[in-house]
C-alpha atoms as a PDB file:
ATOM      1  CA  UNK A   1       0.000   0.000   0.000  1.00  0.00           C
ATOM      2  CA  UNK A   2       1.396   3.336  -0.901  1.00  0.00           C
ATOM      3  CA  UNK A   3       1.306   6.404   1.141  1.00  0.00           C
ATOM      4  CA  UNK A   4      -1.246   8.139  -0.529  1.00  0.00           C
ATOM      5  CA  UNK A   5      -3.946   4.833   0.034  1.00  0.00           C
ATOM      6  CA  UNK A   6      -2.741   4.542   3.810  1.00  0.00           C
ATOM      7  CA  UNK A   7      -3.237   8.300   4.290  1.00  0.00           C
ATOM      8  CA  UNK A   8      -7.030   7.702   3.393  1.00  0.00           C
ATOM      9  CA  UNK A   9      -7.587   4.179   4.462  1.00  0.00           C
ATOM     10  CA  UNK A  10      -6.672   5.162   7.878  1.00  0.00           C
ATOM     11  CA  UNK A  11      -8.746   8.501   7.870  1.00  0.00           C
ATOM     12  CA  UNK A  12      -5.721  10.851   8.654  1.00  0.00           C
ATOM     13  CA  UNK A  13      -5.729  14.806   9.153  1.00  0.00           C
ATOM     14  CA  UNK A  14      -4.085  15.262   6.136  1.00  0.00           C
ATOM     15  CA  UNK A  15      -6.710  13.396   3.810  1.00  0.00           C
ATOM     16  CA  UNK A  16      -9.580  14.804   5.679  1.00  0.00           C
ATOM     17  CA  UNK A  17      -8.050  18.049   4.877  1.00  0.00           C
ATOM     18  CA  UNK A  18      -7.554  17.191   1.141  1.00  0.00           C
ATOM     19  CA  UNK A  19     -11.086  15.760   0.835  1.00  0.00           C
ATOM     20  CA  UNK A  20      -9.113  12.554  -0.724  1.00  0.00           C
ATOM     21  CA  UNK A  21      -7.901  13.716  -3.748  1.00  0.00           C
ATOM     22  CA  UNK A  22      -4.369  13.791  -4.511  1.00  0.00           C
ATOM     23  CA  UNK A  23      -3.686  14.013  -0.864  1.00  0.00           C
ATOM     24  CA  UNK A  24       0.057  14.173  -0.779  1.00  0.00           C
ATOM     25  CA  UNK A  25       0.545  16.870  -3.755  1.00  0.00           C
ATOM     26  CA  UNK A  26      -1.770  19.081  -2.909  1.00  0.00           C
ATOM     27  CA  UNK A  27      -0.017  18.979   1.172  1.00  0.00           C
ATOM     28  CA  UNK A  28       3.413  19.581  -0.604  1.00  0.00           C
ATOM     29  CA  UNK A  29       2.169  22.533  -2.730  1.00  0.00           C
ATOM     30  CA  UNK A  30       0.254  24.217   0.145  1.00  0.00           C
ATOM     31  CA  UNK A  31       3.198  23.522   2.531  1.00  0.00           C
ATOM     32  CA  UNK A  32       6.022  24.977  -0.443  1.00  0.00           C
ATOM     33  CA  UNK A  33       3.495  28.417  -0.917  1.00  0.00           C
ATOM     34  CA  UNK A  34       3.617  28.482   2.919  1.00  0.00           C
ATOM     35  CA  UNK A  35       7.285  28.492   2.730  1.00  0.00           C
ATOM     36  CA  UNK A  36       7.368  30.983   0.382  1.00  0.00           C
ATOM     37  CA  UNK A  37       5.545  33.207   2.391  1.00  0.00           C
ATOM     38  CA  UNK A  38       7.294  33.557   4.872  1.00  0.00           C
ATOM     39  CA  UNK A  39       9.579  36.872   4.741  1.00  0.00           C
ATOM     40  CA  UNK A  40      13.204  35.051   4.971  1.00  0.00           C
ATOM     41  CA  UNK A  41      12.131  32.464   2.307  1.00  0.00           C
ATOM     42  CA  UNK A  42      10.815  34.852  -0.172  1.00  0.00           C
ATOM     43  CA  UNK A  43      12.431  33.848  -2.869  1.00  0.00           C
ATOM     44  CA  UNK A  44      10.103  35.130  -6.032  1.00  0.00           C
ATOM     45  CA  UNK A  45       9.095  38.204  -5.151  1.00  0.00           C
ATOM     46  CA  UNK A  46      11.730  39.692  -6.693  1.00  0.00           C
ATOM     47  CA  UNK A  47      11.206  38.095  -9.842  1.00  0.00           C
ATOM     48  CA  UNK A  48       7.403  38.415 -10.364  1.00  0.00           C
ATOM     49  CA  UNK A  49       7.874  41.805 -10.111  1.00  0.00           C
ATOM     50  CA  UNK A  50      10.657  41.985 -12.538  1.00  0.00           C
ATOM     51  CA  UNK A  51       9.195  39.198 -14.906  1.00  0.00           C
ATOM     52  CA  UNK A  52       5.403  40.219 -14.594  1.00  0.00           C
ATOM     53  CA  UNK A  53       5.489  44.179 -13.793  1.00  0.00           C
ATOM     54  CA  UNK A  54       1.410  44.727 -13.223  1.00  0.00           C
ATOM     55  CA  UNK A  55       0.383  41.226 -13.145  1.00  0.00           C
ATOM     56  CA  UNK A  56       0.641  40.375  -9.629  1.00  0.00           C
END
């Protein structure tokens, strides 16, 4: 059994959070944009604003 089947067999936080579906990816990308947030770990703010000037 993979991780991804055990998280949701078992019931756990993190697939009750992610209603199921791709449980593990969408944990990674919400924990990566919470990284990024963070002030010391902003690492493409500088670059959206050069890349995409009025975008953002």
């Amino acid at each position: 059994m993979d991780a991804v089947a055990a998280a949701i067999n078992t019931g756990s936080e993190l697939a009750q959070i992610y209603n199921d579906i791709s449980v593990l990816e969408n944990h990674h990308c919400a924990l990566t944009f919470a990284i990024l947030r963070r002030k010391e770990c902003a690492l493409l703010d500088k670059a959206q604003e050069q890349q995409l000037p009025g975008r953002l």
